[in-house]
PDB file of N, CA and C in Angstrom:
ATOM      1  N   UNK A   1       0.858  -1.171   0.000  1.00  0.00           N
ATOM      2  CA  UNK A   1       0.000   0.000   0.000  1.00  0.00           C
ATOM      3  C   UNK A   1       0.906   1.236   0.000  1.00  0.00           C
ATOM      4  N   UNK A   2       0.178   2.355  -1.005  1.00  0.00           N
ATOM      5  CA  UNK A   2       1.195   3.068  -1.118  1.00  0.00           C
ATOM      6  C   UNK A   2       0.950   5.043  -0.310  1.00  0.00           C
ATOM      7  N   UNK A   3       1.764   5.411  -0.124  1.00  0.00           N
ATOM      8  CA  UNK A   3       1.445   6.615   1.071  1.00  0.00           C
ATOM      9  C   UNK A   3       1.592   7.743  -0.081  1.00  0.00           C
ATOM     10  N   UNK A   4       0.475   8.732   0.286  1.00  0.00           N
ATOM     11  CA  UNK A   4       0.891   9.829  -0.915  1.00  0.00           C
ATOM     12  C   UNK A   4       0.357  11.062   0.073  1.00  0.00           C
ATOM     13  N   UNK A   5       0.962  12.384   0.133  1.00  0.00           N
ATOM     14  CA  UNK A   5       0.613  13.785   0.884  1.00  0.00           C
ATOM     15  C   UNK A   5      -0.190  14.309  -0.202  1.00  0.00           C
ATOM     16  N   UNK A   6      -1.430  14.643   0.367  1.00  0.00           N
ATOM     17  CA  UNK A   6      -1.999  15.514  -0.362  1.00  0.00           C
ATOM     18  C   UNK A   6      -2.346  16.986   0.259  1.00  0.00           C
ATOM     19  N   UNK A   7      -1.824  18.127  -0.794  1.00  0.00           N
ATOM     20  CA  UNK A   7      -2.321  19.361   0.019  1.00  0.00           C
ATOM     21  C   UNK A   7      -3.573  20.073  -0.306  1.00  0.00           C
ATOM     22  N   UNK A   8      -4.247  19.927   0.243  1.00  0.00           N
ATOM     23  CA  UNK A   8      -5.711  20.528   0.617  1.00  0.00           C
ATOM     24  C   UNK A   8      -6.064  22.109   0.950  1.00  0.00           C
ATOM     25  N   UNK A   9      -6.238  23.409   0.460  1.00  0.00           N
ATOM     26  CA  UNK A   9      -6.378  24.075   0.889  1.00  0.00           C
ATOM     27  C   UNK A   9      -5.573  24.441   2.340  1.00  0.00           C
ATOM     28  N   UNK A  10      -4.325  24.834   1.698  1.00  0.00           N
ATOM     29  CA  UNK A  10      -3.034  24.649   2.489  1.00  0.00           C
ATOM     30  C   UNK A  10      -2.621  23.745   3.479  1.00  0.00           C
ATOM     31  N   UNK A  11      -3.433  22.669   3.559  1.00  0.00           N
ATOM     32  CA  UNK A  11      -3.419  21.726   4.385  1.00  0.00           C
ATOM     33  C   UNK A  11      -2.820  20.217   3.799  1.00  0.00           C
ATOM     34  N   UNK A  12      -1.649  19.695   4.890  1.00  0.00           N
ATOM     35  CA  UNK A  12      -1.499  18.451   4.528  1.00  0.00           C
ATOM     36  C   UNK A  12      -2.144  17.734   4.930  1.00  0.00           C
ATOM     37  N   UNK A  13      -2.205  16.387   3.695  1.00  0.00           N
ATOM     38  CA  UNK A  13      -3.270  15.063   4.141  1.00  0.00           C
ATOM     39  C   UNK A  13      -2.432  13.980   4.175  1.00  0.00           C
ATOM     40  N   UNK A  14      -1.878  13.187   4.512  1.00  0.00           N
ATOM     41  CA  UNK A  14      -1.524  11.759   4.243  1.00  0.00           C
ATOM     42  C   UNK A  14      -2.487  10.913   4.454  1.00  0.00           C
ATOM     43  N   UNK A  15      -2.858  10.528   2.964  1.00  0.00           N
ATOM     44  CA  UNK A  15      -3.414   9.025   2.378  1.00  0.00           C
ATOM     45  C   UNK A  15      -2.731   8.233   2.498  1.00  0.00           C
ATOM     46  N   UNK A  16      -3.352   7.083   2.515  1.00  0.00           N
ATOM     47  CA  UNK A  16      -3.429   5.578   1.888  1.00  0.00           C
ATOM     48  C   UNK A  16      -3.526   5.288   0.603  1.00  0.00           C
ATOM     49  N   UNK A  17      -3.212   4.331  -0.325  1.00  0.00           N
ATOM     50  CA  UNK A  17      -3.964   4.415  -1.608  1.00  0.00           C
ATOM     51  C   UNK A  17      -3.065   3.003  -1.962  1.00  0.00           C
ATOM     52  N   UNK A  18      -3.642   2.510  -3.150  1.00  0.00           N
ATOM     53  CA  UNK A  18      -3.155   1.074  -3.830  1.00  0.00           C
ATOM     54  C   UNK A  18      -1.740   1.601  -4.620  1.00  0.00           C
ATOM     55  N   UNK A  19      -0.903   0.962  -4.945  1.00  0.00           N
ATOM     56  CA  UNK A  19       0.426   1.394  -5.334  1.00  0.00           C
ATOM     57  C   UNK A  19      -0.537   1.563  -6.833  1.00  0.00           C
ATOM     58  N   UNK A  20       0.360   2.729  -7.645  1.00  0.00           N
ATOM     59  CA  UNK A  20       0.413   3.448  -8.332  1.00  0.00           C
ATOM     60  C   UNK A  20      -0.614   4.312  -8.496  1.00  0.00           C
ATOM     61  N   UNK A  21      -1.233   4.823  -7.275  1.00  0.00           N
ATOM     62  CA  UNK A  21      -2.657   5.730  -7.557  1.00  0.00           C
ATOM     63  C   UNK A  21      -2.300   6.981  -7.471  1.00  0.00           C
ATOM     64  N   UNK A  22      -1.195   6.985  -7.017  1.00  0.00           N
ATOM     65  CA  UNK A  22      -0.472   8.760  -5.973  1.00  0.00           C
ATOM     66  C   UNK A  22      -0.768   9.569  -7.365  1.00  0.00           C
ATOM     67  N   UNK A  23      -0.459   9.282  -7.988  1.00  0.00           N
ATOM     68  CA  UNK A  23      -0.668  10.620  -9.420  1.00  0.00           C
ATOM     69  C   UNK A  23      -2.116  10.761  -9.438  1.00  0.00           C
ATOM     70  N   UNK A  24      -3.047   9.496  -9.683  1.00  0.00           N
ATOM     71  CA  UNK A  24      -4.360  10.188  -9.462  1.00  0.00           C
ATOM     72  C   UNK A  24      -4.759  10.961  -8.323  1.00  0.00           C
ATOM     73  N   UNK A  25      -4.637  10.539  -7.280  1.00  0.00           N
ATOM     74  CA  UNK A  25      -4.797  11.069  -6.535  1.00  0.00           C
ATOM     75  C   UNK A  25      -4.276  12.630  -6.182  1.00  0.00           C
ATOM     76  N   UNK A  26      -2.945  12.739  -6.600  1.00  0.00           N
ATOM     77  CA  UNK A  26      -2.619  13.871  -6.548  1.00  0.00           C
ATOM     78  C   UNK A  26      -3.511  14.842  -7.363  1.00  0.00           C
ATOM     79  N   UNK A  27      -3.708  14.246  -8.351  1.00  0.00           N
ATOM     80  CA  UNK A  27      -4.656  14.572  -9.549  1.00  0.00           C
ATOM     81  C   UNK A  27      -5.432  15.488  -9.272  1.00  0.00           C
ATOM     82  N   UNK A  28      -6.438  14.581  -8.178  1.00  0.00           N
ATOM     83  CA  UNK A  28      -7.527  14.802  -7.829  1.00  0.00           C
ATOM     84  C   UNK A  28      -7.758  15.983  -6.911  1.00  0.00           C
ATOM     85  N   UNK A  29      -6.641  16.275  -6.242  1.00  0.00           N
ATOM     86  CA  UNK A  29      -6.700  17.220  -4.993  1.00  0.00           C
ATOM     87  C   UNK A  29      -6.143  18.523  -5.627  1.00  0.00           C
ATOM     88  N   UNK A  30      -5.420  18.250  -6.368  1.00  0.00           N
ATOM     89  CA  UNK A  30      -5.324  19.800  -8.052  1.00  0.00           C
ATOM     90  C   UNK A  30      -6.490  20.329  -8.156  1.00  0.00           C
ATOM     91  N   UNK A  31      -7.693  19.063  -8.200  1.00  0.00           N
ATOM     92  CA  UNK A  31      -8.827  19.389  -9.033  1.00  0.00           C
ATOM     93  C   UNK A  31      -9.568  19.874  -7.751  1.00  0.00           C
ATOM     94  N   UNK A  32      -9.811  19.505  -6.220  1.00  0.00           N
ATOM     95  CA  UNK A  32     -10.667  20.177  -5.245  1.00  0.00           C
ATOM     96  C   UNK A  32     -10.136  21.043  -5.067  1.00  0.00           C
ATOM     97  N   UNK A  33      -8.524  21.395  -4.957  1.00  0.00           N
ATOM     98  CA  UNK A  33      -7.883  22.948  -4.691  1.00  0.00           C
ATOM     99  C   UNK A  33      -8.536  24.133  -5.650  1.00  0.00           C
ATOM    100  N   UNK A  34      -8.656  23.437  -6.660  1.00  0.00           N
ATOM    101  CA  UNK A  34      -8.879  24.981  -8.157  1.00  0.00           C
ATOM    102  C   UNK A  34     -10.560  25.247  -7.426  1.00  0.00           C
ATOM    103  N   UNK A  35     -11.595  24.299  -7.007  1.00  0.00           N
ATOM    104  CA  UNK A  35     -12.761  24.459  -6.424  1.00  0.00           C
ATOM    105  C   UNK A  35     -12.771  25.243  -5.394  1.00  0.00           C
ATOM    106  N   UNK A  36     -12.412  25.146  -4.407  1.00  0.00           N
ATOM    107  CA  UNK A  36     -12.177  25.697  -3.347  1.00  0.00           C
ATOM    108  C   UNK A  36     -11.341  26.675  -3.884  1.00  0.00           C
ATOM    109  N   UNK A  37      -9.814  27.405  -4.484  1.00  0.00           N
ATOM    110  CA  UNK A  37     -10.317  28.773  -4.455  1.00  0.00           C
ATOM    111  C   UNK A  37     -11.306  29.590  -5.319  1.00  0.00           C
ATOM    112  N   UNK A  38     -11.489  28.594  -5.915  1.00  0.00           N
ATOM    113  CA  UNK A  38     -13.139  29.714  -6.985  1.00  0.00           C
ATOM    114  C   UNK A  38     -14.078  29.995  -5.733  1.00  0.00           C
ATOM    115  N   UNK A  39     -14.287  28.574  -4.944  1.00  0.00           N
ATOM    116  CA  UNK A  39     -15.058  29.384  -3.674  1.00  0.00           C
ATOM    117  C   UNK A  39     -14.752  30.386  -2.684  1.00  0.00           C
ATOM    118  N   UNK A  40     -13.599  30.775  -2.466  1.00  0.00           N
ATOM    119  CA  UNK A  40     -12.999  31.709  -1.742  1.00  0.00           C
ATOM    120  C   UNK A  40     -13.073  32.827  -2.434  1.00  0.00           C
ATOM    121  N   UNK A  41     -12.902  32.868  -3.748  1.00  0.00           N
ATOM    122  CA  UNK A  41     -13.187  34.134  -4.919  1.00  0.00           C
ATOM    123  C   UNK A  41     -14.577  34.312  -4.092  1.00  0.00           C
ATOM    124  N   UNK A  42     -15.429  33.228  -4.579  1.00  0.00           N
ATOM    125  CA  UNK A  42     -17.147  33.714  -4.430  1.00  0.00           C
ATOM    126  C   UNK A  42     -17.465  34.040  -3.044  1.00  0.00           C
ATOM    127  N   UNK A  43     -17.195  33.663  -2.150  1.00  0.00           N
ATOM    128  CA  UNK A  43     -18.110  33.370  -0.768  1.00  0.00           C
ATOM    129  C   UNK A  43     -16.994  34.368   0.212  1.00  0.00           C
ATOM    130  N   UNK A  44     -16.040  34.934  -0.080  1.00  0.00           N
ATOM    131  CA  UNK A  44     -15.272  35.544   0.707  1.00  0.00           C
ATOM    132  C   UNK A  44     -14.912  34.954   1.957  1.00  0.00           C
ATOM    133  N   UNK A  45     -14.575  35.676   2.889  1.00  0.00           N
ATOM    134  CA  UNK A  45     -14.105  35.050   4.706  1.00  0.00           C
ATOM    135  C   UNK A  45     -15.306  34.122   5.188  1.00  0.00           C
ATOM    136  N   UNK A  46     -15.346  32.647   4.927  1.00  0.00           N
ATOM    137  CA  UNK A  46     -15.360  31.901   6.161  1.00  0.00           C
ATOM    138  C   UNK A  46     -14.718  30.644   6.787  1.00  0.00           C
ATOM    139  N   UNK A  47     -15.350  30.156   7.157  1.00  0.00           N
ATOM    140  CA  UNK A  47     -14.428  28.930   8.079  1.00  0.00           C
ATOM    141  C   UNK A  47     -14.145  27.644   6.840  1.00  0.00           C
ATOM    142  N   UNK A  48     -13.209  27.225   7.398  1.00  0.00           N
ATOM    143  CA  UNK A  48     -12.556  26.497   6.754  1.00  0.00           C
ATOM    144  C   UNK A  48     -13.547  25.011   6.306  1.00  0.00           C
ATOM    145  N   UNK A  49     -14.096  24.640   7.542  1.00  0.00           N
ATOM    146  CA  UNK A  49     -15.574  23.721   7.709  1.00  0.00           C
ATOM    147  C   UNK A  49     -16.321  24.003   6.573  1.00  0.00           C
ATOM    148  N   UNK A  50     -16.981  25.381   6.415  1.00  0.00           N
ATOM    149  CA  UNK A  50     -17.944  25.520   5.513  1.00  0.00           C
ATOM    150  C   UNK A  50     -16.880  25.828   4.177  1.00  0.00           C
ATOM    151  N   UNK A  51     -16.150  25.921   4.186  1.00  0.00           N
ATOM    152  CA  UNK A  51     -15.513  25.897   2.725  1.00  0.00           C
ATOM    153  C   UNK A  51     -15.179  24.789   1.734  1.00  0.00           C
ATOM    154  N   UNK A  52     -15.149  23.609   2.944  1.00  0.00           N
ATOM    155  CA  UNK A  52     -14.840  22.054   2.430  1.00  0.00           C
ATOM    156  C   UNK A  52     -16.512  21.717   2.308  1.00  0.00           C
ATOM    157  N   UNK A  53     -16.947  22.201   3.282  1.00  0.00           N
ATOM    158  CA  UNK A  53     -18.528  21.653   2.680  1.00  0.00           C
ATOM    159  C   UNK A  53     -19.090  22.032   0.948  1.00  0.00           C
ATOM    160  N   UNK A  54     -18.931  23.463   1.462  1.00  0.00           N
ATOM    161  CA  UNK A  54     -19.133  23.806  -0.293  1.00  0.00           C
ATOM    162  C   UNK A  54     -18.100  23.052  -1.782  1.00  0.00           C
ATOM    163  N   UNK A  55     -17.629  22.645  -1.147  1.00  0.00           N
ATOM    164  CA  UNK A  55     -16.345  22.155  -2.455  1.00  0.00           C
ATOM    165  C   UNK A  55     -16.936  20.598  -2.137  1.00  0.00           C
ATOM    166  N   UNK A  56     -17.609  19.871  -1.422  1.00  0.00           N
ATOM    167  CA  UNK A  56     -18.011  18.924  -1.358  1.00  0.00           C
ATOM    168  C   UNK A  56     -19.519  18.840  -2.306  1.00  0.00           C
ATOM    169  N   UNK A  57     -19.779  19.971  -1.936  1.00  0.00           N
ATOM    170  CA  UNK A  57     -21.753  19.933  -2.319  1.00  0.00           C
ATOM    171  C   UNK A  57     -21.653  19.845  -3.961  1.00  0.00           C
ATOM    172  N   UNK A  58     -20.478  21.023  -4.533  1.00  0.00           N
ATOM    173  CA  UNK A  58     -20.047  21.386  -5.754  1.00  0.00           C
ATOM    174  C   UNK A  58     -19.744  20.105  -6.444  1.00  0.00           C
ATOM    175  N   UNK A  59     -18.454  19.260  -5.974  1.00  0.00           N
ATOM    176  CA  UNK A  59     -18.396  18.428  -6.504  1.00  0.00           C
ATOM    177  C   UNK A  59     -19.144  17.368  -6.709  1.00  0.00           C
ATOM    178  N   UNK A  60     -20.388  17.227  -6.113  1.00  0.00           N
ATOM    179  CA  UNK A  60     -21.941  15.792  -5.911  1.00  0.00           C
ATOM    180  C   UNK A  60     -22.290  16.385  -6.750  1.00  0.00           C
ATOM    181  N   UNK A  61     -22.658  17.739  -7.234  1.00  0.00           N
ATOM    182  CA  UNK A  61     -23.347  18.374  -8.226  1.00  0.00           C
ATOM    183  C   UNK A  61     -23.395  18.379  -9.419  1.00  0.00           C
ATOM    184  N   UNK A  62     -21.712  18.378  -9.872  1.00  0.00           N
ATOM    185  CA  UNK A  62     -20.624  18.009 -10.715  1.00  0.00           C
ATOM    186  C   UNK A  62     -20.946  16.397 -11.109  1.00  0.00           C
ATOM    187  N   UNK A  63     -21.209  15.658 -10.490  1.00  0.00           N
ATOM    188  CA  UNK A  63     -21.267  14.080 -10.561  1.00  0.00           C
ATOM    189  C   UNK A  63     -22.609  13.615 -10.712  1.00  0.00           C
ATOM    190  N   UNK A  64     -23.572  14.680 -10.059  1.00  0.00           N
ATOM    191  CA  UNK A  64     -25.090  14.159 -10.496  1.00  0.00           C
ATOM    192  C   UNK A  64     -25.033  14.554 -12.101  1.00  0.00           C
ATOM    193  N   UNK A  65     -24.521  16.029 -12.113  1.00  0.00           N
ATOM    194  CA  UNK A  65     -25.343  16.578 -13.848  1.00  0.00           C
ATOM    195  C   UNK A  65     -24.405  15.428 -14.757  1.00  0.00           C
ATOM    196  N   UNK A  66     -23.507  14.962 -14.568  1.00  0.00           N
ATOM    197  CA  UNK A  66     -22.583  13.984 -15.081  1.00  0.00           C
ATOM    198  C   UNK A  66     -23.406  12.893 -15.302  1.00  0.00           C
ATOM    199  N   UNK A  67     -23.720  12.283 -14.823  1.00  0.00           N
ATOM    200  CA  UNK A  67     -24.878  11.105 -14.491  1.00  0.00           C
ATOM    201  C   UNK A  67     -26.168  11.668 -15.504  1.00  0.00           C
ATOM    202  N   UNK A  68     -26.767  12.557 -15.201  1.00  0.00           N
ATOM    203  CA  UNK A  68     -27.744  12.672 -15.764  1.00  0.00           C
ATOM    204  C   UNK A  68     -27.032  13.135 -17.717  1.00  0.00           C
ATOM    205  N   UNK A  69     -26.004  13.700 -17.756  1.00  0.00           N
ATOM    206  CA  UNK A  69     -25.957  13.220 -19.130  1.00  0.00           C
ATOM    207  C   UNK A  69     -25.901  12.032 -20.064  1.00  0.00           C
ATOM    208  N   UNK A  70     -24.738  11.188 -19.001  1.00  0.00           N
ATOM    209  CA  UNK A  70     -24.994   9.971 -19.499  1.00  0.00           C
ATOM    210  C   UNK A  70     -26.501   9.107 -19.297  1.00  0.00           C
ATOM    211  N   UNK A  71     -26.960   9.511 -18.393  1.00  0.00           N
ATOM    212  CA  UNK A  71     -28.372   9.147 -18.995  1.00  0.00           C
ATOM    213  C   UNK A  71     -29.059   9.600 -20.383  1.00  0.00           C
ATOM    214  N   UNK A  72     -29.100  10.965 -20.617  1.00  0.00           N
ATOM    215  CA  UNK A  72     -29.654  11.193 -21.654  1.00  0.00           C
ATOM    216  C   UNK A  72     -29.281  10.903 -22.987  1.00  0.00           C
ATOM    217  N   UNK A  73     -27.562  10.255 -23.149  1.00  0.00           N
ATOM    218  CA  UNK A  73     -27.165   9.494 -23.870  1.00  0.00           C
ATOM    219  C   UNK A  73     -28.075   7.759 -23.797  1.00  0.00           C
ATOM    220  N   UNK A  74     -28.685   7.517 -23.243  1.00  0.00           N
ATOM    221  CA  UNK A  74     -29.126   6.038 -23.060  1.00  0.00           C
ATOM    222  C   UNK A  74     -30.217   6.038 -24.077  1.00  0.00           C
ATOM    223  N   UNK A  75     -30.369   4.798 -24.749  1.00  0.00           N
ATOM    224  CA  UNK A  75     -31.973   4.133 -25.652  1.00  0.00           C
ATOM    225  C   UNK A  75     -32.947   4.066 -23.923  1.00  0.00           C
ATOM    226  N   UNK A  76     -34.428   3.984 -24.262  1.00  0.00           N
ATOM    227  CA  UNK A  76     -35.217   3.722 -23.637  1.00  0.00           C
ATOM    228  C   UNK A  76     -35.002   2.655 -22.749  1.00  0.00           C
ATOM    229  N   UNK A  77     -34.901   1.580 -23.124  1.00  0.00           N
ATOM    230  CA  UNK A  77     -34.295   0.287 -22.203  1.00  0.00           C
ATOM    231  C   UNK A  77     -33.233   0.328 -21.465  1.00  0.00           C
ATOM    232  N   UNK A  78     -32.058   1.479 -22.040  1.00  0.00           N
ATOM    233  CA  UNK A  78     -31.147   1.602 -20.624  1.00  0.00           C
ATOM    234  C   UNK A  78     -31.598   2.464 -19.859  1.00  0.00           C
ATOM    235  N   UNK A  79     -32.950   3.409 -20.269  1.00  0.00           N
ATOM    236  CA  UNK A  79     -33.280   4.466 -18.899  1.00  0.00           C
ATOM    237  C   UNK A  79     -33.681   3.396 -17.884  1.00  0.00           C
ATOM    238  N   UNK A  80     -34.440   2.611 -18.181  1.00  0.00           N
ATOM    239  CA  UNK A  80     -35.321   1.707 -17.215  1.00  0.00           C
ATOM    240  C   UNK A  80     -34.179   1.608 -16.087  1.00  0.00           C
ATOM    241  N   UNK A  81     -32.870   1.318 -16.708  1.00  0.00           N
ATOM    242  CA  UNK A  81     -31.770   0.724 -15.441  1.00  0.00           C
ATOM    243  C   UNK A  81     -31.175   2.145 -15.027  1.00  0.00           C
ATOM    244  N   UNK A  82     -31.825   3.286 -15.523  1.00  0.00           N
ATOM    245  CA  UNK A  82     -30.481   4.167 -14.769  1.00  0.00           C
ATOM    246  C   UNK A  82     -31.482   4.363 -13.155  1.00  0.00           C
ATOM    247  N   UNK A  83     -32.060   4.055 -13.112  1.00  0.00           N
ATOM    248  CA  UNK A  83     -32.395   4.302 -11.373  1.00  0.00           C
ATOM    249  C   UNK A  83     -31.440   3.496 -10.843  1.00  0.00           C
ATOM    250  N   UNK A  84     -30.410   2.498 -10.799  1.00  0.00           N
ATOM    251  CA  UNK A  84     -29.315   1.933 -10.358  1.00  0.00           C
ATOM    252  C   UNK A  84     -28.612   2.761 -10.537  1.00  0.00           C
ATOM    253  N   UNK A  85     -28.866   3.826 -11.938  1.00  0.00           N
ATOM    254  CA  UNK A  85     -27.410   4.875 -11.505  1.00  0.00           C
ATOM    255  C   UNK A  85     -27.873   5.978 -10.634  1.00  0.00           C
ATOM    256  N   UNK A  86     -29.400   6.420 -10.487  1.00  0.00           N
ATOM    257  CA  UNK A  86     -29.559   7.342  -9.701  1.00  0.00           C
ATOM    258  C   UNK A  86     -29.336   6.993  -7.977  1.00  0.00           C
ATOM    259  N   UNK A  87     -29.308   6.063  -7.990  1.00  0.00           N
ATOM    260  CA  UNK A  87     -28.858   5.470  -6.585  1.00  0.00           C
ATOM    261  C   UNK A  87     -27.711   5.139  -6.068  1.00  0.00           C
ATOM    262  N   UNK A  88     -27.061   5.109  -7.186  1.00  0.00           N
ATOM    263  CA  UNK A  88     -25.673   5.325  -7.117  1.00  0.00           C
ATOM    264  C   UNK A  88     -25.003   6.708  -6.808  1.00  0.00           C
ATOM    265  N   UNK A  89     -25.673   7.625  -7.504  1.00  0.00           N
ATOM    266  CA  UNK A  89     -25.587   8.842  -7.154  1.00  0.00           C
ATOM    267  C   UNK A  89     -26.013   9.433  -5.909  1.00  0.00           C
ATOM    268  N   UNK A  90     -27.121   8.668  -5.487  1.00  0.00           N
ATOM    269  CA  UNK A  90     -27.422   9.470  -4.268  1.00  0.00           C
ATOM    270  C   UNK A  90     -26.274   8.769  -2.849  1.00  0.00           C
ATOM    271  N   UNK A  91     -26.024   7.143  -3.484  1.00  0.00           N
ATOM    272  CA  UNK A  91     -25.035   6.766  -2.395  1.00  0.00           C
ATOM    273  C   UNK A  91     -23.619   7.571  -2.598  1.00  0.00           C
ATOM    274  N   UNK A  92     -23.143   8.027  -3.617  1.00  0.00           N
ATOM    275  CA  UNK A  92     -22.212   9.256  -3.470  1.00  0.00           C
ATOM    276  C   UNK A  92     -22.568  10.222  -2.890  1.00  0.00           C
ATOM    277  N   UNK A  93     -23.486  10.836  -2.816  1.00  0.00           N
ATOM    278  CA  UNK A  93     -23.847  12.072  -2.286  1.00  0.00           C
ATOM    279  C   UNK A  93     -24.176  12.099  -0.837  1.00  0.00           C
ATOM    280  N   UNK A  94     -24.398  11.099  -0.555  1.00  0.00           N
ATOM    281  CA  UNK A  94     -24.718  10.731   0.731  1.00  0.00           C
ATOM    282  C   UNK A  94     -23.198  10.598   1.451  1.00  0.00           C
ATOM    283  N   UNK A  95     -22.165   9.765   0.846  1.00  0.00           N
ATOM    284  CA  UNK A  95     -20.732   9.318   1.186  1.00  0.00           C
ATOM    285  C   UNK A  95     -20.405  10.633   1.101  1.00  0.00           C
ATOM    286  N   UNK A  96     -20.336  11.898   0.323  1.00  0.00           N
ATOM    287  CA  UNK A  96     -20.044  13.005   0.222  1.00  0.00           C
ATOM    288  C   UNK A  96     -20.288  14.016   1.154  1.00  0.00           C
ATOM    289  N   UNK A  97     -21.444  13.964   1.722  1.00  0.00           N
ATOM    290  CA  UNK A  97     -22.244  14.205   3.106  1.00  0.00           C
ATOM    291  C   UNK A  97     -21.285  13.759   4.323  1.00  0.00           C
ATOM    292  N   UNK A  98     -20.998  12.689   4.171  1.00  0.00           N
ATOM    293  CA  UNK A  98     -20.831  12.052   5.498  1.00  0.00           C
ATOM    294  C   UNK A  98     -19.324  12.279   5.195  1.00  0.00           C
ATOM    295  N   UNK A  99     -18.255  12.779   4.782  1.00  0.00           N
ATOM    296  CA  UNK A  99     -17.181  13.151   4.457  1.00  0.00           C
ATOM    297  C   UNK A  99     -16.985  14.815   4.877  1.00  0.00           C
ATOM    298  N   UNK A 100     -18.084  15.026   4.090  1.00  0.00           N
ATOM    299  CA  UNK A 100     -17.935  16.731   4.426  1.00  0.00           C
ATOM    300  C   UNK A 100     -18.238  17.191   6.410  1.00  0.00           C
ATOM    301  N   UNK A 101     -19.117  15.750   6.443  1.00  0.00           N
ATOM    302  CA  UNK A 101     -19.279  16.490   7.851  1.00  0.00           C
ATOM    303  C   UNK A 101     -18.221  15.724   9.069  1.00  0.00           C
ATOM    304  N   UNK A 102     -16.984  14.867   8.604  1.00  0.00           N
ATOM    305  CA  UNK A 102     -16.073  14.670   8.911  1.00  0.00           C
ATOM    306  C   UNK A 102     -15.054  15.462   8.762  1.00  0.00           C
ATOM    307  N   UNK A 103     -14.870  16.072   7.916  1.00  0.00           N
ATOM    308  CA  UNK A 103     -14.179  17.156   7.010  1.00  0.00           C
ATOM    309  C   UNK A 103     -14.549  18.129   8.452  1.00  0.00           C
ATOM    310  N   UNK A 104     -15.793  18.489   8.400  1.00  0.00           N
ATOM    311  CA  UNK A 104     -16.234  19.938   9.298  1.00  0.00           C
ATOM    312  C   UNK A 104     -15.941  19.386  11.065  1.00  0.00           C
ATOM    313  N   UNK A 105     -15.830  18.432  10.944  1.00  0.00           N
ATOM    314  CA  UNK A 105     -15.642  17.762  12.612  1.00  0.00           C
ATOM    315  C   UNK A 105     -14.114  18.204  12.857  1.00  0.00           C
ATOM    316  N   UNK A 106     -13.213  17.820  11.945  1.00  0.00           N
ATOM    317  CA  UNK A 106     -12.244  17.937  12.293  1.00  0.00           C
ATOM    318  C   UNK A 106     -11.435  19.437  11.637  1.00  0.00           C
ATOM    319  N   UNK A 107     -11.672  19.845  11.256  1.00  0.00           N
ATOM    320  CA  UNK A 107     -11.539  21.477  10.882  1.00  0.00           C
ATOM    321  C   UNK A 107     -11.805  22.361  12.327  1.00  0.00           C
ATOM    322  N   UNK A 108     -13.038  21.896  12.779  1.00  0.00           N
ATOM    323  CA  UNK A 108     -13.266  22.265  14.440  1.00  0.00           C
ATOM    324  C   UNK A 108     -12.670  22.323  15.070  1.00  0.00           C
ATOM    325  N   UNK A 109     -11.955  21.048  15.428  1.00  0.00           N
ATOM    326  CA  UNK A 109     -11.065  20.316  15.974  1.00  0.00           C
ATOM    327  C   UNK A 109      -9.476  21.486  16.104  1.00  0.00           C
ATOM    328  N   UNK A 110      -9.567  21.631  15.047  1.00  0.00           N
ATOM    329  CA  UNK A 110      -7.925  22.290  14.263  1.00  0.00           C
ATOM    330  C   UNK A 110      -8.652  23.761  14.659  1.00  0.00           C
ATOM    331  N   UNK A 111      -9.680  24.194  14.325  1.00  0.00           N
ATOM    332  CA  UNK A 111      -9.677  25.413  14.677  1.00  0.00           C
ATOM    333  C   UNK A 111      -9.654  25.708  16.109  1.00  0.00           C
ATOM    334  N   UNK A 112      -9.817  24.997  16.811  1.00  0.00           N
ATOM    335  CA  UNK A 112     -10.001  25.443  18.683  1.00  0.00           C
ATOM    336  C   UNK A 112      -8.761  24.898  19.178  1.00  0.00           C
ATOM    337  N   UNK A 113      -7.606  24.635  18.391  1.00  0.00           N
ATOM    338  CA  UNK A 113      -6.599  24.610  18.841  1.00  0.00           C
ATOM    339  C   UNK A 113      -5.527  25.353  18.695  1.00  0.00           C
TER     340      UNK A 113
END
């Protein structure tokens, strides 16, 4: 298993991840950093909590309208099955939820110290 730092809105993370993921992954945290400061552009001074929330909500949002295109790419007979993808989506969004408000637990945490 392979260890990769990710920086987060000036923050270090050390992951976990399967050997050779560190580039995606790094990837990936390129891609929530550029989110988060467009939200700092938009939303000006607040807590760090609600800033990961919003870059959380953004990105489910990002992944539903995603979903719903590839639905509208589907014949009739694959709509029937995309409620497996809409449930899929909502179990992301839900995992996204329950991340962000881990995210905001421990931002707390860091802020009262």
């Amino acid at each position: 298993m392979a260890q990769v730092t990710l920086n987060v809105n000036g923050r270090r993370y050390s992951v976990s991840c399967q050997d050779g993921q560190e580039d995606h992954l790094l990837g990936l945290s390129k891609y929530i950093n550029q989110k988060i400061d467009d939200l700092k552009g938009s939303m000006g001074q607040v807590s760090e909590a609600h800033l990961l929330l919003m870059g959380s909500l953004m990105l489910a949002d990002e992944l539903h309208e995603a979903y719903i295109k590839i639905d509208d790419g589907k014949s009739e007979e694959d709509r029937k099955s995309s409620v497996d993808d809409e449930v899929e989506v909502e179990k992301v969004a839900t995992a996204l939820e329950s991340c962000a408000d881990r995210l905001e637990s421990i931002a707390a945490r860091l802020e009262s110290q």
